[in-house]
PDB file of N, CA and C in Angstrom:
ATOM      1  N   UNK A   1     102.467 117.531  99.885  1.00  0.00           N
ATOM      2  CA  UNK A   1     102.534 116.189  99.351  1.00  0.00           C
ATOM      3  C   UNK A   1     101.647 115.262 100.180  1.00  0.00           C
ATOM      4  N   UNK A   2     101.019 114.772  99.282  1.00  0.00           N
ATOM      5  CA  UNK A   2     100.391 113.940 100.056  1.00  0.00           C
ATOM      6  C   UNK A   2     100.846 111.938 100.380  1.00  0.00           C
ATOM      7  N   UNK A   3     100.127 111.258 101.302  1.00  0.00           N
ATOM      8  CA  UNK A   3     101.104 109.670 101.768  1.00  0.00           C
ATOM      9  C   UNK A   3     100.305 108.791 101.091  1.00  0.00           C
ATOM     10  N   UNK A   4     100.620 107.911 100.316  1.00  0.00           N
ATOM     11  CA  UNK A   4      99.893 106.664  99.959  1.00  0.00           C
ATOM     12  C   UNK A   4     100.209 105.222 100.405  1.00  0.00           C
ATOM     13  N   UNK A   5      99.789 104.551 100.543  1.00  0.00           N
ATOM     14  CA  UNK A   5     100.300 103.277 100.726  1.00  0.00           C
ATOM     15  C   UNK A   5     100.164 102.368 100.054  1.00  0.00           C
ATOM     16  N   UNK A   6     101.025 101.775  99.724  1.00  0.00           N
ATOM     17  CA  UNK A   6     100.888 100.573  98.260  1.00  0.00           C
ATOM     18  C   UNK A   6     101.209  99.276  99.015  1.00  0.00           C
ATOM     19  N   UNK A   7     100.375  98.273  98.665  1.00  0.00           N
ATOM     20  CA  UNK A   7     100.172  97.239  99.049  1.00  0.00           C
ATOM     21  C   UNK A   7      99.974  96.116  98.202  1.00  0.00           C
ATOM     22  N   UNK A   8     100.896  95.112  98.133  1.00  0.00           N
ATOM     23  CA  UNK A   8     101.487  94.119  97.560  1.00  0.00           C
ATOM     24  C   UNK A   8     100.664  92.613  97.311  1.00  0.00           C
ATOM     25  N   UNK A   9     100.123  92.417  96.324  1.00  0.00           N
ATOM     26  CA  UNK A   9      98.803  91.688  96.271  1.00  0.00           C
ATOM     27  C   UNK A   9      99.533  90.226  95.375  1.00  0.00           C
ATOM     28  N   UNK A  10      99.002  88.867  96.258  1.00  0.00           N
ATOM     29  CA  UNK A  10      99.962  87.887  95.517  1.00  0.00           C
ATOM     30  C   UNK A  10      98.392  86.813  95.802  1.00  0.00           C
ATOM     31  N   UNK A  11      98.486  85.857  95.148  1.00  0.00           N
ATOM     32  CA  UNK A  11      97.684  84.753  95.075  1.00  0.00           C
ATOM     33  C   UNK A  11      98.385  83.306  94.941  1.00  0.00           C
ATOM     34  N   UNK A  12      98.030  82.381  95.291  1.00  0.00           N
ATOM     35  CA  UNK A  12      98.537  80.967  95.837  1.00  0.00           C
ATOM     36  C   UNK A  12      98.564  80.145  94.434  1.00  0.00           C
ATOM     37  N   UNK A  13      97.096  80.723  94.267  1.00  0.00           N
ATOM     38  CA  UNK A  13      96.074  79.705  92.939  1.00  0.00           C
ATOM     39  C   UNK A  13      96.230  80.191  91.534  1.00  0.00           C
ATOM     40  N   UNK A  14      96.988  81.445  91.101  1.00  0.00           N
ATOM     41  CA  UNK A  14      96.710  81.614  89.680  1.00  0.00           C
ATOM     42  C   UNK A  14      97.431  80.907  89.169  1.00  0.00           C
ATOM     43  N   UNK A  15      97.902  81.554  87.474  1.00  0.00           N
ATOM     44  CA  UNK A  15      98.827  80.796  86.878  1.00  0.00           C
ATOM     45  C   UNK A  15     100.390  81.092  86.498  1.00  0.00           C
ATOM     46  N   UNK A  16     100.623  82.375  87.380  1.00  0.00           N
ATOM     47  CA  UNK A  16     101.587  83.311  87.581  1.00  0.00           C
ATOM     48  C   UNK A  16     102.362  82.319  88.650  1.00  0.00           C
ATOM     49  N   UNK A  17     101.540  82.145  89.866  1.00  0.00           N
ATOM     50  CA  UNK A  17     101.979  81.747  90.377  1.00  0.00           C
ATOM     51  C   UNK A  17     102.177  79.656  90.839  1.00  0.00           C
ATOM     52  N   UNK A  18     101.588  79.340  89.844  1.00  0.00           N
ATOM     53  CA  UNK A  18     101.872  77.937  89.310  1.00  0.00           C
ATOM     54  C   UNK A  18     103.389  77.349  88.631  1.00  0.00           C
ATOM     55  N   UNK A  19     103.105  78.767  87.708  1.00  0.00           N
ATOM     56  CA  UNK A  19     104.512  78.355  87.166  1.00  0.00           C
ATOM     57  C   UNK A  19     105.752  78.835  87.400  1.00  0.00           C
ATOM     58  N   UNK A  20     105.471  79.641  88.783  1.00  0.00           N
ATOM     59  CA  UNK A  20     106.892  79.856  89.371  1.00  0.00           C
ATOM     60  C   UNK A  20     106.802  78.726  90.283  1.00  0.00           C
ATOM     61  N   UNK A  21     105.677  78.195  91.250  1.00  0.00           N
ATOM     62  CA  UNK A  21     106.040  76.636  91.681  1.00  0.00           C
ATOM     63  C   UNK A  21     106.932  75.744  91.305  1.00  0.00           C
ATOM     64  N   UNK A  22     106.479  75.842  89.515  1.00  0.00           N
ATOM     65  CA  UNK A  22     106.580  74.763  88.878  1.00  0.00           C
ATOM     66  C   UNK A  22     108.349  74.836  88.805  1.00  0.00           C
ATOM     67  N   UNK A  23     108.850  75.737  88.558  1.00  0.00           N
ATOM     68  CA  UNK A  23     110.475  76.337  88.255  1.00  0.00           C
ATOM     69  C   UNK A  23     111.844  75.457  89.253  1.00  0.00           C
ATOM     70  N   UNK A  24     112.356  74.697  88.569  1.00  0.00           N
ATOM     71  CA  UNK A  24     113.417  74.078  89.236  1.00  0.00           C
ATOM     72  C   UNK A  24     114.122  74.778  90.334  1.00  0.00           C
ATOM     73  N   UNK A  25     114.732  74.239  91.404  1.00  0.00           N
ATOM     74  CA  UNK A  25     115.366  75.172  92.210  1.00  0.00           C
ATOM     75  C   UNK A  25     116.532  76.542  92.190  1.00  0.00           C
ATOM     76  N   UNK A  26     117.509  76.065  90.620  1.00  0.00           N
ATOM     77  CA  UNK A  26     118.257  76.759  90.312  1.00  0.00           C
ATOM     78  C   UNK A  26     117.786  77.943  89.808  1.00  0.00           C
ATOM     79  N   UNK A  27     116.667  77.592  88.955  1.00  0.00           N
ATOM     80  CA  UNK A  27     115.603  78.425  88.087  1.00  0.00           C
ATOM     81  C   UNK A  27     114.710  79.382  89.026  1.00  0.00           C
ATOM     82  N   UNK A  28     114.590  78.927  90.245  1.00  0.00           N
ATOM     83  CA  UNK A  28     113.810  80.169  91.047  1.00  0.00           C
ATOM     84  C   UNK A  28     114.654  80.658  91.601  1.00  0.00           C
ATOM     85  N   UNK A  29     115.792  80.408  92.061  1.00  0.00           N
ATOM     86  CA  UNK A  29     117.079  81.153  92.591  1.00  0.00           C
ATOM     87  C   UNK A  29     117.581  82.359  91.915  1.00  0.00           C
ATOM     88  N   UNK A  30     117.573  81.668  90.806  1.00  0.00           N
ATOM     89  CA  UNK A  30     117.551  83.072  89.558  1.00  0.00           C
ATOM     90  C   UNK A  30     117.069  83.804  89.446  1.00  0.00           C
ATOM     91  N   UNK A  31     115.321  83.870  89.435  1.00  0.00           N
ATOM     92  CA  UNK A  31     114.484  84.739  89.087  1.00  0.00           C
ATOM     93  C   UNK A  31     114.748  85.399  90.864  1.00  0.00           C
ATOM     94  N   UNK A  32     114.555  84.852  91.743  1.00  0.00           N
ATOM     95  CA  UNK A  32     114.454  85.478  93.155  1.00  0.00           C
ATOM     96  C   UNK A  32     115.739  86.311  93.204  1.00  0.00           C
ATOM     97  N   UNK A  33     116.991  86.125  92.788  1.00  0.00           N
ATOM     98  CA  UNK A  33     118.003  87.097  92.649  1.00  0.00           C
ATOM     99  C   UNK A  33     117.834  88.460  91.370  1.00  0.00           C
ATOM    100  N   UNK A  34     116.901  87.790  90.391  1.00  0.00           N
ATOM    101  CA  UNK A  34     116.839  89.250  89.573  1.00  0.00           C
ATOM    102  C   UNK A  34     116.166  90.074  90.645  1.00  0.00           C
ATOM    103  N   UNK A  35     114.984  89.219  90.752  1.00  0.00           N
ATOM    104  CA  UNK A  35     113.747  90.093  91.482  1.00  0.00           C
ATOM    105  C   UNK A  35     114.631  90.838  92.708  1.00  0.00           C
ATOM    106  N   UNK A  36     115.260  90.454  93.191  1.00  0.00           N
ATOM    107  CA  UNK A  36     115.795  91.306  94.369  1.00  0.00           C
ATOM    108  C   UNK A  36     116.461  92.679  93.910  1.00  0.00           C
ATOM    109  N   UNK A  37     117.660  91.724  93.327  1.00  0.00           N
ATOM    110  CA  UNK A  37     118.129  93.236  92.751  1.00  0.00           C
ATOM    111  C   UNK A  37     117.144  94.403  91.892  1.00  0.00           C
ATOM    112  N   UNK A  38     116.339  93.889  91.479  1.00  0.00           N
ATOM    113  CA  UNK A  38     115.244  94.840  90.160  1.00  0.00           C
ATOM    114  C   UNK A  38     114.194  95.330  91.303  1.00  0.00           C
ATOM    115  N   UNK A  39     114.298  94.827  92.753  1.00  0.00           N
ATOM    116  CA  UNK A  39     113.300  95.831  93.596  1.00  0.00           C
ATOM    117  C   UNK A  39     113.976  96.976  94.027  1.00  0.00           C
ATOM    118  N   UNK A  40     115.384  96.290  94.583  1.00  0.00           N
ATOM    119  CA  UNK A  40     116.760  97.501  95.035  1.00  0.00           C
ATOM    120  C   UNK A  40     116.868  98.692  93.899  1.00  0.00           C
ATOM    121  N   UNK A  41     116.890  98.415  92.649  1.00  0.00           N
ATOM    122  CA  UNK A  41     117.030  99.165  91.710  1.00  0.00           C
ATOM    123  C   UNK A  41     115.565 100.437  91.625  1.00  0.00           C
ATOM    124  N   UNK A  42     114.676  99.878  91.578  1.00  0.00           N
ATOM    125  CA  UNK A  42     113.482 100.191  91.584  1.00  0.00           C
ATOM    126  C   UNK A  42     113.328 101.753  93.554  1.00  0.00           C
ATOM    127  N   UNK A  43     113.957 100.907  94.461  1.00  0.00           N
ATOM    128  CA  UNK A  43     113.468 101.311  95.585  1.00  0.00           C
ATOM    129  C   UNK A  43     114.866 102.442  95.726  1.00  0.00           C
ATOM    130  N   UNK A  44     116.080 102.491  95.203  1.00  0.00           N
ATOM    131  CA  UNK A  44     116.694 103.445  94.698  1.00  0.00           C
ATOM    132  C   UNK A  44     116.275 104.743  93.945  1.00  0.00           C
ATOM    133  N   UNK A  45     115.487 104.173  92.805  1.00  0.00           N
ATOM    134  CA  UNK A  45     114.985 105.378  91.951  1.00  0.00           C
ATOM    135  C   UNK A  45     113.904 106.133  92.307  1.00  0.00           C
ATOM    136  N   UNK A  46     113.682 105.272  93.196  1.00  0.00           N
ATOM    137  CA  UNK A  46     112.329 105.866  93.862  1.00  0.00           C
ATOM    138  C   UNK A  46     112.021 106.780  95.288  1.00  0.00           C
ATOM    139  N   UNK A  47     113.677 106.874  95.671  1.00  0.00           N
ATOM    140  CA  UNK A  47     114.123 106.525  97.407  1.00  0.00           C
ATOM    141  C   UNK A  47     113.528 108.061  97.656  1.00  0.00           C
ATOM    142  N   UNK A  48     113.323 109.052  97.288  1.00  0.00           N
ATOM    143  CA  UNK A  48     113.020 110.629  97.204  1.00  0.00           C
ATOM    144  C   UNK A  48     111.411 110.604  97.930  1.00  0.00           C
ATOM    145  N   UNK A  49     110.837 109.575  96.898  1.00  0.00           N
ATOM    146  CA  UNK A  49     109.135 109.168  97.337  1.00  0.00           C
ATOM    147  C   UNK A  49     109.279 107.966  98.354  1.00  0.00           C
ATOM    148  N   UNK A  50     109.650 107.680  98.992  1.00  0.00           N
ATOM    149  CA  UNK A  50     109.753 106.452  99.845  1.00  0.00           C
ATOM    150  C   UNK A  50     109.709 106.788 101.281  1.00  0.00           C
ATOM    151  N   UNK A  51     108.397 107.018 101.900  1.00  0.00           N
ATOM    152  CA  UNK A  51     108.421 107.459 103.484  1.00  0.00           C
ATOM    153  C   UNK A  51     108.417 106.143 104.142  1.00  0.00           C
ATOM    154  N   UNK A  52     108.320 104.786 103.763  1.00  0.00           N
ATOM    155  CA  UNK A  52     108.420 103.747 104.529  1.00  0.00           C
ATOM    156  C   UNK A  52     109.109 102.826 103.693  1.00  0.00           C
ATOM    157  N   UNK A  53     109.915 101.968 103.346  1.00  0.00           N
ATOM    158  CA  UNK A  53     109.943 100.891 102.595  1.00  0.00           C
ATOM    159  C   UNK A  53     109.522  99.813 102.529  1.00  0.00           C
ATOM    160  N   UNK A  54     108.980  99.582 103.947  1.00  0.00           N
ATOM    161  CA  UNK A  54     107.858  98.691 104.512  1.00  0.00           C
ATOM    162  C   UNK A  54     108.509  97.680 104.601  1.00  0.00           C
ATOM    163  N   UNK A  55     107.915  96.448 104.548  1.00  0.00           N
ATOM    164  CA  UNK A  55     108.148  94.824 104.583  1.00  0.00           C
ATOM    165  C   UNK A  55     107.544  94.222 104.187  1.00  0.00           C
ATOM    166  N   UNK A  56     107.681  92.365 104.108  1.00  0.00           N
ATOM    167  CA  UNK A  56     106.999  91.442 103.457  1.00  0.00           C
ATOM    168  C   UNK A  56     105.789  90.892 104.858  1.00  0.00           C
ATOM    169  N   UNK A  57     104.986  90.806 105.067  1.00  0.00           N
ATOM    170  CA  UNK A  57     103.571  90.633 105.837  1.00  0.00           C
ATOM    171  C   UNK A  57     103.140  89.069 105.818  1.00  0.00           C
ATOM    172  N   UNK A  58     103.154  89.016 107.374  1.00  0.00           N
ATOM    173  CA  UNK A  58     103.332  87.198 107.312  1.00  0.00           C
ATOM    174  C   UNK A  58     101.755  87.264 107.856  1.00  0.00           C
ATOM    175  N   UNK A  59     101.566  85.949 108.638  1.00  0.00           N
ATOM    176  CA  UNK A  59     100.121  85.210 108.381  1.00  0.00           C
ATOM    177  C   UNK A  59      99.558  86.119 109.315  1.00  0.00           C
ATOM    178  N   UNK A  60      98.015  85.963 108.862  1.00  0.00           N
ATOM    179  CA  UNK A  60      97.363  86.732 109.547  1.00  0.00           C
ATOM    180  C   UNK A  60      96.204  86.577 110.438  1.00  0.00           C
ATOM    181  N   UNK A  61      96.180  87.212 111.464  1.00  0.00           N
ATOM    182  CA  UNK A  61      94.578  86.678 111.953  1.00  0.00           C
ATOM    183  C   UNK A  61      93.849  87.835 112.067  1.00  0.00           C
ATOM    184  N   UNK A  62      92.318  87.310 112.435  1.00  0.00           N
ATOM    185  CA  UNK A  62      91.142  88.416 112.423  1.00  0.00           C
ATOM    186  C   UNK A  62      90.379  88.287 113.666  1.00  0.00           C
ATOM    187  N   UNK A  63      90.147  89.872 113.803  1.00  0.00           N
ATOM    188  CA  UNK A  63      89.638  89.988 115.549  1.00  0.00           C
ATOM    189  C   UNK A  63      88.204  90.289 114.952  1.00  0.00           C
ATOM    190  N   UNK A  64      87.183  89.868 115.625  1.00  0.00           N
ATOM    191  CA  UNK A  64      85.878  90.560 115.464  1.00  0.00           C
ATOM    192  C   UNK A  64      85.191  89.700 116.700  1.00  0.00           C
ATOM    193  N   UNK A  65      83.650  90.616 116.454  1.00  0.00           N
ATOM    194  CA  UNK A  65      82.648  90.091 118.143  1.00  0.00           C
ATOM    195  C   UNK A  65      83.039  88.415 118.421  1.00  0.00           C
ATOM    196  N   UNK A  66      82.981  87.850 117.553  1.00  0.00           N
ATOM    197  CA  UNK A  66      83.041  86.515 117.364  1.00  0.00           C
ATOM    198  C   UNK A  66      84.660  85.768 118.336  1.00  0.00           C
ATOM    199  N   UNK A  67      85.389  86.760 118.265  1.00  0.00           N
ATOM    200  CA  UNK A  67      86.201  86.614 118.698  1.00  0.00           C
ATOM    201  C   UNK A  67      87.458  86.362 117.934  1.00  0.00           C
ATOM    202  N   UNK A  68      88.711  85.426 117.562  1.00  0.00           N
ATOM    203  CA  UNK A  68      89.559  85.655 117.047  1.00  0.00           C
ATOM    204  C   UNK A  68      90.225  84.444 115.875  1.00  0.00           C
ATOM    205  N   UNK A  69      90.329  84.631 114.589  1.00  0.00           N
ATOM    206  CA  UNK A  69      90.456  83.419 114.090  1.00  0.00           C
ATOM    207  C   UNK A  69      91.853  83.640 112.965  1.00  0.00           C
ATOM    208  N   UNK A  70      92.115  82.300 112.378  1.00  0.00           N
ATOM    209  CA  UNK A  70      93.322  82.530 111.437  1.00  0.00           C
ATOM    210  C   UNK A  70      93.046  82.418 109.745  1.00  0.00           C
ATOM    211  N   UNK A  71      93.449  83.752 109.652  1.00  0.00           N
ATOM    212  CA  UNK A  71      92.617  84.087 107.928  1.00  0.00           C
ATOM    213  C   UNK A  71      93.843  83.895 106.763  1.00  0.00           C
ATOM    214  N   UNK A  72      93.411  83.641 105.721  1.00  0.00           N
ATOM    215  CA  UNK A  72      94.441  84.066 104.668  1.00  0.00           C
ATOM    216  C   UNK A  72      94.069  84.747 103.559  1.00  0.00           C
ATOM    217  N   UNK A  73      94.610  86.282 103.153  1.00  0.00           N
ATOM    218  CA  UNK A  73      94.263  86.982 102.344  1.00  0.00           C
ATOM    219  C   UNK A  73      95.379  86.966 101.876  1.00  0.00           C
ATOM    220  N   UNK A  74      95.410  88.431 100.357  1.00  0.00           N
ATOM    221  CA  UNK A  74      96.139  88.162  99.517  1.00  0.00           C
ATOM    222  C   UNK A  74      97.401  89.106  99.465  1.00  0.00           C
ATOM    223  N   UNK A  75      97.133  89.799 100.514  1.00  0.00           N
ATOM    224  CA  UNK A  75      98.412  90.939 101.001  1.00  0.00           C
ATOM    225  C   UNK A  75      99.963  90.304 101.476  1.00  0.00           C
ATOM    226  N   UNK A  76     100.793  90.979 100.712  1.00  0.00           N
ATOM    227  CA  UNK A  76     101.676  89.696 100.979  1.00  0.00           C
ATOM    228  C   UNK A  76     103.175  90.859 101.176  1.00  0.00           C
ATOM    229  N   UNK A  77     103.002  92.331 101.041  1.00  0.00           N
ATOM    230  CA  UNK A  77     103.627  93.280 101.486  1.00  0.00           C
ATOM    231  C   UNK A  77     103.737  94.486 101.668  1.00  0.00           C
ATOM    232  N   UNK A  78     104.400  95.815 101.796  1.00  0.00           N
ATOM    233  CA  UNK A  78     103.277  97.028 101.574  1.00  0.00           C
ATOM    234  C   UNK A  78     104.749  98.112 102.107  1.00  0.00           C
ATOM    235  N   UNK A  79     104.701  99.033 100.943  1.00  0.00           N
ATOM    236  CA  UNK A  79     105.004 100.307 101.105  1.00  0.00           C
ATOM    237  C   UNK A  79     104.765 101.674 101.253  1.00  0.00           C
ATOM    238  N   UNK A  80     105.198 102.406 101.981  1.00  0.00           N
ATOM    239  CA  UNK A  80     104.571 103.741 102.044  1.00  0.00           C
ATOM    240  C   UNK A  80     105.222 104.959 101.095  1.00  0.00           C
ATOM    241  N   UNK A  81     104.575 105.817 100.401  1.00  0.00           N
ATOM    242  CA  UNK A  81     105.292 107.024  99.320  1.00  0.00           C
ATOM    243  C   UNK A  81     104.720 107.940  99.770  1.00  0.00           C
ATOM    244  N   UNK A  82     105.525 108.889  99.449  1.00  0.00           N
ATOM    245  CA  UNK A  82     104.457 110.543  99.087  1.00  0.00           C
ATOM    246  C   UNK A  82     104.798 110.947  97.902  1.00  0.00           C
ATOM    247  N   UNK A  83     103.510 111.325  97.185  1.00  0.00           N
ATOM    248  CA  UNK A  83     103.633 112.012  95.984  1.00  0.00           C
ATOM    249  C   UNK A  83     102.554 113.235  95.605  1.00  0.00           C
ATOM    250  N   UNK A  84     102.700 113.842  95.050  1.00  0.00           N
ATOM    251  CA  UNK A  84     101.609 115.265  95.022  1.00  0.00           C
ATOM    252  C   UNK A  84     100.037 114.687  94.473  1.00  0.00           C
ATOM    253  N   UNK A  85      99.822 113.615  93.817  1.00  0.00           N
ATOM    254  CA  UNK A  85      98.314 113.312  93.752  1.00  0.00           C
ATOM    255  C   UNK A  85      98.395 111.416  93.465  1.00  0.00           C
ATOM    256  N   UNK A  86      97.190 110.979  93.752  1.00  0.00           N
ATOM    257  CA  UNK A  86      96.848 109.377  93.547  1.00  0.00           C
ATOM    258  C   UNK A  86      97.858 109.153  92.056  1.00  0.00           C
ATOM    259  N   UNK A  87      97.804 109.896  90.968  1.00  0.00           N
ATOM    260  CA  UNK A  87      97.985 109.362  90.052  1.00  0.00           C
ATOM    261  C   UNK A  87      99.140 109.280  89.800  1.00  0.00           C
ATOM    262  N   UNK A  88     100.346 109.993  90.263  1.00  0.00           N
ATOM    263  CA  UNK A  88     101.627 110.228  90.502  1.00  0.00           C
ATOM    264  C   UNK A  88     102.569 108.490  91.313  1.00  0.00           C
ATOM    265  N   UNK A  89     101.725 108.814  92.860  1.00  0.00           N
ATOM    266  CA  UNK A  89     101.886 107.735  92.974  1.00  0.00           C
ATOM    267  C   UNK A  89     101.738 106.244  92.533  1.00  0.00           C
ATOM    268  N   UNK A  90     100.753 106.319  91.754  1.00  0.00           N
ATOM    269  CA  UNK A  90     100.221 105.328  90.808  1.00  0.00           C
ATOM    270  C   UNK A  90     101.385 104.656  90.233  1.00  0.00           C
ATOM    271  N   UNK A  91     101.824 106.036  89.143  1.00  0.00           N
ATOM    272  CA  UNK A  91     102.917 105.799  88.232  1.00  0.00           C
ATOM    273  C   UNK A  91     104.372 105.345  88.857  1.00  0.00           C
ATOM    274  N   UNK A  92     105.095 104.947  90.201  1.00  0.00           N
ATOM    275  CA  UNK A  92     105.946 104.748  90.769  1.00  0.00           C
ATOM    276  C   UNK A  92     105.694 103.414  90.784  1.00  0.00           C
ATOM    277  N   UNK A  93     104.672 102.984  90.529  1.00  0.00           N
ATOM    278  CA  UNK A  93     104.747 101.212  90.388  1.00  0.00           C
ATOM    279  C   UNK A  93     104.395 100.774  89.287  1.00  0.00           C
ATOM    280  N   UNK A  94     103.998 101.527  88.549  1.00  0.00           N
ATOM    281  CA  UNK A  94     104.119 100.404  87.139  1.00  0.00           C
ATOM    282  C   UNK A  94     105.678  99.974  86.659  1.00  0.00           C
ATOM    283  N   UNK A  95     105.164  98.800  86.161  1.00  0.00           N
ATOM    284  CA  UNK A  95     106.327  97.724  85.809  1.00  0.00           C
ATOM    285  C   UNK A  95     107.177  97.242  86.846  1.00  0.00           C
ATOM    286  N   UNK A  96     106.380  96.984  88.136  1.00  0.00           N
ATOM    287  CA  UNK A  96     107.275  96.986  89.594  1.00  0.00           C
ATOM    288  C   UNK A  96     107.616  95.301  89.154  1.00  0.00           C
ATOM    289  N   UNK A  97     109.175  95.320  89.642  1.00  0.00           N
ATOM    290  CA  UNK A  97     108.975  94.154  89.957  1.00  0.00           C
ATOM    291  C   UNK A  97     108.649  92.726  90.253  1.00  0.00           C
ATOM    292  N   UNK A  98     107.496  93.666  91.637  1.00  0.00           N
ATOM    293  CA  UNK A  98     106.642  92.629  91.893  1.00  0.00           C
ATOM    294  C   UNK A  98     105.749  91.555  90.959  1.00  0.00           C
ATOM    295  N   UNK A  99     104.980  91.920  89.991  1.00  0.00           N
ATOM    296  CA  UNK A  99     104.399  91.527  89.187  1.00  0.00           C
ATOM    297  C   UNK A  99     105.224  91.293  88.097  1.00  0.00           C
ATOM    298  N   UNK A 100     106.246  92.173  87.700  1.00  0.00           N
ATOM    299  CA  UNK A 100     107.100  91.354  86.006  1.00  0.00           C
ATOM    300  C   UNK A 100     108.105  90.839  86.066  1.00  0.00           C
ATOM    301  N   UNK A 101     108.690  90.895  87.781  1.00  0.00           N
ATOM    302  CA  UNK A 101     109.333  89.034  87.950  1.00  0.00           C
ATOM    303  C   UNK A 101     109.242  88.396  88.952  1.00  0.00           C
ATOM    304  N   UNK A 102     108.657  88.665  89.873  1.00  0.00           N
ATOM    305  CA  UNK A 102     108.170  87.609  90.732  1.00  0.00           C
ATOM    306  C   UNK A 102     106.515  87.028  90.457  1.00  0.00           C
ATOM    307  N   UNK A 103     106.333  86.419  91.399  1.00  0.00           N
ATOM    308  CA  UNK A 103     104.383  86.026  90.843  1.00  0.00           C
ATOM    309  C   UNK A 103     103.376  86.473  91.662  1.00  0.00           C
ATOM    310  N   UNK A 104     103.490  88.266  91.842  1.00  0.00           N
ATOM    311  CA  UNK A 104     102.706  88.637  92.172  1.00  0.00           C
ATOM    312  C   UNK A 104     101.557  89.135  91.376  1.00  0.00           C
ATOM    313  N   UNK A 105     100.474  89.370  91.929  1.00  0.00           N
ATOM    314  CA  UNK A 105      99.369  89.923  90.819  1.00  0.00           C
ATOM    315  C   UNK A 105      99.003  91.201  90.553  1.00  0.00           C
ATOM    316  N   UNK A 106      99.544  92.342  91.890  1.00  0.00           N
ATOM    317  CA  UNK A 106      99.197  94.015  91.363  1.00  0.00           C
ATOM    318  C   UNK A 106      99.579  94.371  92.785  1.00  0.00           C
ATOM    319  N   UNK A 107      99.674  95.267  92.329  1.00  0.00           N
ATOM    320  CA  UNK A 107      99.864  96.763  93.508  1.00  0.00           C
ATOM    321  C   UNK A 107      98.973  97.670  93.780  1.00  0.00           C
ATOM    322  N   UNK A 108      97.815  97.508  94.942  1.00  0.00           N
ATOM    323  CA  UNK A 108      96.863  98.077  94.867  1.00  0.00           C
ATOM    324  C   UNK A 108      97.744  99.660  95.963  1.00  0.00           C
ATOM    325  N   UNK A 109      97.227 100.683  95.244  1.00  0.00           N
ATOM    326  CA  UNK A 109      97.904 102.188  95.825  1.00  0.00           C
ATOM    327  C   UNK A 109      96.760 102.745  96.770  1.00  0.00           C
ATOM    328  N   UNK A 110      96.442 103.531  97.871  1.00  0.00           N
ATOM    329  CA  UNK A 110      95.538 104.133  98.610  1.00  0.00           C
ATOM    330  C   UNK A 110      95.912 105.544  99.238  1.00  0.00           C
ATOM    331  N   UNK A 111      95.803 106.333  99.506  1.00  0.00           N
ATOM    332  CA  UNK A 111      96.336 107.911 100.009  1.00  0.00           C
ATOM    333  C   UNK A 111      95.999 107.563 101.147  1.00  0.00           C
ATOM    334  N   UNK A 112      96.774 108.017 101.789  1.00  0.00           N
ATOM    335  CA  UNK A 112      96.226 107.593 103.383  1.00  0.00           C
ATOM    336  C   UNK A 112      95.829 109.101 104.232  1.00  0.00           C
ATOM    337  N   UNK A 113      94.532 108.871 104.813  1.00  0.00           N
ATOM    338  CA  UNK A 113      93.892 110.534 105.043  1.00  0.00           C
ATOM    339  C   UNK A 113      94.389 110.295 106.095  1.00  0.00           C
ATOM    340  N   UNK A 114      93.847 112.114 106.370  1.00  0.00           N
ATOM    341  CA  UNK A 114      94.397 112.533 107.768  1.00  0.00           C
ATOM    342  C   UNK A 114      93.205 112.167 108.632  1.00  0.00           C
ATOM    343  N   UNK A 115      93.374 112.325 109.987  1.00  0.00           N
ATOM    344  CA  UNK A 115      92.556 111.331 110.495  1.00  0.00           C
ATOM    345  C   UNK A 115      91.369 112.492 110.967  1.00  0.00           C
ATOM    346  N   UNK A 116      90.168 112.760 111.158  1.00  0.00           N
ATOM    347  CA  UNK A 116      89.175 113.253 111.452  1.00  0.00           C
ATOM    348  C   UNK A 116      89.327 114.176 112.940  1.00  0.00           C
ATOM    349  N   UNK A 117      88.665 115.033 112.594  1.00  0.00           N
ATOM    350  CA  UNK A 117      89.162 115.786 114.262  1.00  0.00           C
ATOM    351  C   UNK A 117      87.498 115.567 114.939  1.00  0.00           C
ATOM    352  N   UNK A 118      88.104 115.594 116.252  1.00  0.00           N
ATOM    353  CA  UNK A 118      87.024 115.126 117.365  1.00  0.00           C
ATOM    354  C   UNK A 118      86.138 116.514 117.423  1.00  0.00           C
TER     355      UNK A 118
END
C-alpha cells in the first residue's frame, strides 16, 4: 500500500467563502456543527485508510536565502491515507465535507515517495 497526503485547500476571496462570512451567527453554528459531525462520520468510514488524521494548519512563514518572512497560502489542513494506487485514494475524498459544507475549495491528494537512497 502505498501513503498519500491530502491537503486541505480554502480561499479568503471566493464566493464559497463570502457567503459563509455572510451567514448569521446561529446560521454558521449550524453549518460548523453539521460540518463537524459529517467529517467524524466521514473520518470513521474511512478510519482503515487513515495513517494520520492530521490537523487544521495555522499561519505560516517562509525561510529562503533572503531570509525569513510571513506568507499566506491556501493550505488550511492535511491528512495522511494509504491506499493501493493515486486513484483509490482520490476516491476517499470526494464529496468530503470539506468542500460540500464548509467553504473550502478542494482536496488536493499527493503519494508521498520513499525518499532516495544515498
Amino acid at each position: 500500500m502505498k501513503q498519500f497526503m491530502a491537503v486541505f485547500i480554502s480561499s479568503d476571496s471566493d464566493e464559497k467563502r463570502k457567503k459563509w462570512d455572510a451567514l448569521d451567527e446561529n446560521s454558521k453554528q449550524a453549518r460548523e456543527n453539521e460540518g463537524k459531525t459529517a467529517w467524524m462520520k466521514w473520518a470513521m468510514k474511512n478510519s482503515s485508510a487513515i495513517v494520520d488524521q492530521g490537523a487544521p494548519l495555522g499561519k505560516t512563514k517562509r525561510v529562503n536565502e533572503q531570509g525569513t518572512s510571513d506568507i499566506k497560502n491556501k493550505l488550511t489542513a492535511y491528512t495522511v491515507v494509504r491506499a493501493e494506487s493515486h486513484e483509490a485514494a482520490v476516491k476517499l475524498f470526494l464529496d468530503h465535507p470539506h468542500f460540500t459544507i464548509f467553504p473550502g475549495d478542494s482536496v488536493e491528494i499527493m503519494e508521498c515517495l520513499p525518499m532516495p537512497k544515498l
